[in-house]
N, C-alpha and C. Protein backbone atom coordinates (compact mmCIF):
# COMPACT_ATOMS: atom_id res chain seq x y z
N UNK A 1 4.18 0.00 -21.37
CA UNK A 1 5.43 0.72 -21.27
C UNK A 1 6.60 -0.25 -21.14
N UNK A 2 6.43 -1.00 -20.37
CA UNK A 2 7.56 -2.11 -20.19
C UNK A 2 7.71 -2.68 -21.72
N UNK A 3 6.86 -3.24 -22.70
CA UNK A 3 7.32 -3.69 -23.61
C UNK A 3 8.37 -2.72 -24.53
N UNK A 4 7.66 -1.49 -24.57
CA UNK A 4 8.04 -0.77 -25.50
C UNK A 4 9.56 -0.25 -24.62
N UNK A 5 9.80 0.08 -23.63
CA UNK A 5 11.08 0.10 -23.09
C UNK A 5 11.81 -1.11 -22.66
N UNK A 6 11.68 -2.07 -23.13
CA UNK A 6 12.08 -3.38 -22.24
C UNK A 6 14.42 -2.99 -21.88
N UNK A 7 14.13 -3.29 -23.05
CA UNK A 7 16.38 -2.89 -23.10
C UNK A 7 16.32 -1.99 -22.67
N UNK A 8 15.64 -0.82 -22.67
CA UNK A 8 16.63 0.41 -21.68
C UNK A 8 16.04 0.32 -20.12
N UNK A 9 15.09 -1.02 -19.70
CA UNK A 9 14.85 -1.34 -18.38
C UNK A 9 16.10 -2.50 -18.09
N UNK A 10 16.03 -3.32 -18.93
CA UNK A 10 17.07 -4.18 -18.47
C UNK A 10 18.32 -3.55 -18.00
N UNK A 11 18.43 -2.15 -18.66
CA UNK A 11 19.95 -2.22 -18.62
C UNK A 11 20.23 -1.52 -16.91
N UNK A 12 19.07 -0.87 -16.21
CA UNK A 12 18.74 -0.31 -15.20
C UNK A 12 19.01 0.96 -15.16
N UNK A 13 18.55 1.51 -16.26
CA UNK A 13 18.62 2.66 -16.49
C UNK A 13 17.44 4.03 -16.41
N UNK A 14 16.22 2.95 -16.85
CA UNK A 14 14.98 3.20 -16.61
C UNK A 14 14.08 2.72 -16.00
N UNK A 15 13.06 2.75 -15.16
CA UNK A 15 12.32 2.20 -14.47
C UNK A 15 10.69 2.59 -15.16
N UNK A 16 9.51 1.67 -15.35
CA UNK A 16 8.68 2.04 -15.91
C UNK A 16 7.25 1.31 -14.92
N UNK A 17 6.66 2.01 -14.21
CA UNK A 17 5.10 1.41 -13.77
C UNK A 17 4.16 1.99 -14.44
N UNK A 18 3.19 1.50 -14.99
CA UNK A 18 2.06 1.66 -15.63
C UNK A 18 2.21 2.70 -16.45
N UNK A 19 1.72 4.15 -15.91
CA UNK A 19 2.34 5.36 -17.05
C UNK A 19 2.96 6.18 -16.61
N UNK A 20 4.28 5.72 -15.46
CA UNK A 20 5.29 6.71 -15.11
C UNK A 20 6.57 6.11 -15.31
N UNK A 21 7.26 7.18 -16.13
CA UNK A 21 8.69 6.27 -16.64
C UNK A 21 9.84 7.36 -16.15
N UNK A 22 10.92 6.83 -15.21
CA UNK A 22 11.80 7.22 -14.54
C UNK A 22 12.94 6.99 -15.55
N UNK A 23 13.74 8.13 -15.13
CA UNK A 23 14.93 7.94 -16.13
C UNK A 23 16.34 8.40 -15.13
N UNK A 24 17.06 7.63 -14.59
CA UNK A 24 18.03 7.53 -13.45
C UNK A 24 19.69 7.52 -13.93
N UNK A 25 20.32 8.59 -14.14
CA UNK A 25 21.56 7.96 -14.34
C UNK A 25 22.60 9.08 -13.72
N UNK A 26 23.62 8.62 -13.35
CA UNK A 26 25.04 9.68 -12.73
C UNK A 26 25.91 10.10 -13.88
N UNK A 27 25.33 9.61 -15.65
CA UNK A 27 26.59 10.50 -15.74
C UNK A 27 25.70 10.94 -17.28
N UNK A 28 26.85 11.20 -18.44
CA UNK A 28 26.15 12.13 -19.13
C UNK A 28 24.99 11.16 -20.23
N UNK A 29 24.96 10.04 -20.20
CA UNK A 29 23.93 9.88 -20.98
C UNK A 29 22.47 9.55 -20.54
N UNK A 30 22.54 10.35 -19.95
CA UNK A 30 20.96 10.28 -19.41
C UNK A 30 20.49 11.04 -20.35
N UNK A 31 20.66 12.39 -21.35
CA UNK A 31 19.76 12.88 -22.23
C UNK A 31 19.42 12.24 -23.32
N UNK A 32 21.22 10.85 -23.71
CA UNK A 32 20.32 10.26 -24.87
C UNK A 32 19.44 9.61 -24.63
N UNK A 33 19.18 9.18 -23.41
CA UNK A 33 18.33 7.95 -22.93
C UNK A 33 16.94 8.51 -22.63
N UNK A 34 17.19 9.66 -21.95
CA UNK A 34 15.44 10.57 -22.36
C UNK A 34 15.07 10.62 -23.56
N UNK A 35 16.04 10.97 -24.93
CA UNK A 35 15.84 11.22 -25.86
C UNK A 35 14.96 9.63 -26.86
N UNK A 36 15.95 8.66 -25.99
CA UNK A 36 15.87 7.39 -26.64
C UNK A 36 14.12 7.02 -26.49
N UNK A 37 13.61 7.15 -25.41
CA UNK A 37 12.29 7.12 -24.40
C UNK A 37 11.40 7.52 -24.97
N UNK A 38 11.51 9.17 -25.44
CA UNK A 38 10.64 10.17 -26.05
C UNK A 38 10.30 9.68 -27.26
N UNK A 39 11.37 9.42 -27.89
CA UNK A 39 11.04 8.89 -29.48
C UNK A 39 10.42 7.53 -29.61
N UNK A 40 10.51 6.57 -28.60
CA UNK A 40 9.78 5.46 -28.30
C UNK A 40 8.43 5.90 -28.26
N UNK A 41 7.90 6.70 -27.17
CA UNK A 41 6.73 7.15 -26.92
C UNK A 41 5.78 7.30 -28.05
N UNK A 42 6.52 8.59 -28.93
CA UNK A 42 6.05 9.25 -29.76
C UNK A 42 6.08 8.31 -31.14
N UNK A 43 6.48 7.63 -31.20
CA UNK A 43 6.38 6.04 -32.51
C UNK A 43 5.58 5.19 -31.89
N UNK A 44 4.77 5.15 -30.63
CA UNK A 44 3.86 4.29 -30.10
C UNK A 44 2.59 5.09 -29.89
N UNK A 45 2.41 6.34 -30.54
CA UNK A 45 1.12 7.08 -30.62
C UNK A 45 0.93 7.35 -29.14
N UNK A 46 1.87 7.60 -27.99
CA UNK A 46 1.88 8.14 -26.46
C UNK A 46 1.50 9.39 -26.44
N UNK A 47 1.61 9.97 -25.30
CA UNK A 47 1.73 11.17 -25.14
C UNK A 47 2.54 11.37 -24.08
N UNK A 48 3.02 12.72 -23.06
CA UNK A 48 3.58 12.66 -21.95
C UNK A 48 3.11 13.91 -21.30
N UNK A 49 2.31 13.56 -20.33
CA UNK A 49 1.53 14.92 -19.42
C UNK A 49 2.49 15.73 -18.79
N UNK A 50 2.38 17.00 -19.45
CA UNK A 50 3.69 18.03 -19.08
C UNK A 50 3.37 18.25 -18.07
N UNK A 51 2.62 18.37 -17.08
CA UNK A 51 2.29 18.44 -15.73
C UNK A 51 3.31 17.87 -14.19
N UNK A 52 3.19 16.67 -15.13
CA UNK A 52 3.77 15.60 -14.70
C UNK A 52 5.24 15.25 -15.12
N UNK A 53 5.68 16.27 -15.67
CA UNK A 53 7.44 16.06 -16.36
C UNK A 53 7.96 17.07 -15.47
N UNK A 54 9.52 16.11 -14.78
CA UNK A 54 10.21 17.09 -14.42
C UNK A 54 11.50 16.65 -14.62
N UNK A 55 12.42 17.45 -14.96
CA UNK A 55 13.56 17.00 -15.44
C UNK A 55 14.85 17.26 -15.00
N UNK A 56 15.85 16.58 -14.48
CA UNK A 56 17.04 16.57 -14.32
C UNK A 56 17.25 17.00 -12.79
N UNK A 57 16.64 16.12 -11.87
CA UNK A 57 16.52 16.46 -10.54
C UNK A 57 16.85 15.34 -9.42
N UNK A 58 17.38 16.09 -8.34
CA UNK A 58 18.14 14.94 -7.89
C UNK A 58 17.44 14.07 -6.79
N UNK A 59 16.47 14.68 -6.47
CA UNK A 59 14.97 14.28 -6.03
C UNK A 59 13.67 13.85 -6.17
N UNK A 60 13.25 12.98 -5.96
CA UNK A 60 11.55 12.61 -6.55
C UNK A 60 10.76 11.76 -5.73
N UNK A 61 9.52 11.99 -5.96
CA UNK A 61 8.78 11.15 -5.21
C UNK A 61 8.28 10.37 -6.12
N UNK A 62 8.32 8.84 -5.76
CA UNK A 62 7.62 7.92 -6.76
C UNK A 62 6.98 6.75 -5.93
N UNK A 63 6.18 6.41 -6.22
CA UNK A 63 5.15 5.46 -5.82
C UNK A 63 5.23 5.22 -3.91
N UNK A 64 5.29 6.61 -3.72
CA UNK A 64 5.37 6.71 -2.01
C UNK A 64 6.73 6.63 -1.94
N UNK A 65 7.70 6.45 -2.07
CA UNK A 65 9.39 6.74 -1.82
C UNK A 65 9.80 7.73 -2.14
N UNK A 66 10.86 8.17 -1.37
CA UNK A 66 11.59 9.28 -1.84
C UNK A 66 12.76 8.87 -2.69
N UNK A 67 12.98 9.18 -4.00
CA UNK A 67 14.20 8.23 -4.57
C UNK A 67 15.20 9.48 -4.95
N UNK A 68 16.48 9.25 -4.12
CA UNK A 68 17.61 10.47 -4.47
C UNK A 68 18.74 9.86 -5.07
N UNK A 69 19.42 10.40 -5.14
CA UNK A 69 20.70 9.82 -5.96
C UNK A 69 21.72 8.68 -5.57
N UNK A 70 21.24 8.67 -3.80
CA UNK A 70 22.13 7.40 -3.43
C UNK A 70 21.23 6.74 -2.84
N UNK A 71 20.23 7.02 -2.61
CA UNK A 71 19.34 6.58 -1.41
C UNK A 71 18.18 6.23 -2.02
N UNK A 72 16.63 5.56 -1.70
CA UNK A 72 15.50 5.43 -1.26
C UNK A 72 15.16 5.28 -0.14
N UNK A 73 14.07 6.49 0.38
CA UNK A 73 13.63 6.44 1.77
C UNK A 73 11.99 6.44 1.46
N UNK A 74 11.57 6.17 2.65
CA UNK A 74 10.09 6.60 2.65
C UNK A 74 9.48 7.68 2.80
N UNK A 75 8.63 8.80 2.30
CA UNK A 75 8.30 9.90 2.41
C UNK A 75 8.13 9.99 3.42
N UNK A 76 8.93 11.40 4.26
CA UNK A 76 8.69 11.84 5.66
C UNK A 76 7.50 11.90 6.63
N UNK A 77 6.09 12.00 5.74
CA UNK A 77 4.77 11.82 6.36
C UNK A 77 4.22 10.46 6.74
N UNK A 78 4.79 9.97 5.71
CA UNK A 78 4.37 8.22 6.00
C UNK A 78 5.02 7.75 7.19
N UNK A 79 6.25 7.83 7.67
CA UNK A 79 7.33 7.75 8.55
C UNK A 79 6.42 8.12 10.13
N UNK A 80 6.40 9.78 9.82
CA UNK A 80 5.56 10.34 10.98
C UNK A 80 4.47 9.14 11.64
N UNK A 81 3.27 9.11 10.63
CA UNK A 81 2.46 8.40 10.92
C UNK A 81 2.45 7.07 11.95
N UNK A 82 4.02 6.36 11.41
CA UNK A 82 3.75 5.22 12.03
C UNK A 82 4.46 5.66 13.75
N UNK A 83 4.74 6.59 14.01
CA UNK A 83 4.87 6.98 14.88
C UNK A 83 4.22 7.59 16.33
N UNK A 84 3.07 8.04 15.90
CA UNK A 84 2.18 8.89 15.99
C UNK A 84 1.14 7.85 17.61
């Protein structure tokens, strides 16, 4: 994934680990840049598990963080734990 997205990672627009690709932006071109992604995918014989698609949200959980629009925190359970 990184190869095949490399420029729209550089530009920090996208973030890509293994087979989850984040698409982060505040203003309106974030659909070409999904759009840009998708068509990458789909010219690299990909697929994308609709399961696993969610779109245009100002919230997410990714690799144990909570990543919001201004912030990254650590998911509230993990937090608990070290408390406990």
């Amino acid at each position: 994934m990184n190869n095949i997205l490399r420029d729209l990672i550089d530009t920090g627009d996208v973030v890509a680990f293994i087979d989850n690709v984040l698409v982060g932006t505040k203003d309106k071109k974030h659909d070409k840049i999904v759009e840009k992604v998708l068509k990458r995918i789909e010219k690299n014989n990909l697929y994308i598990k609709l399961e696993k698609y969610v779109w245009k949200v100002k919230e997410i959980d990714f690799l144990e963080l909570v990543m919001e629009t201004e912030e990254i925190k650590m998911q509230e359970e993990k937090v608990v734990k070290v408390f406990e």
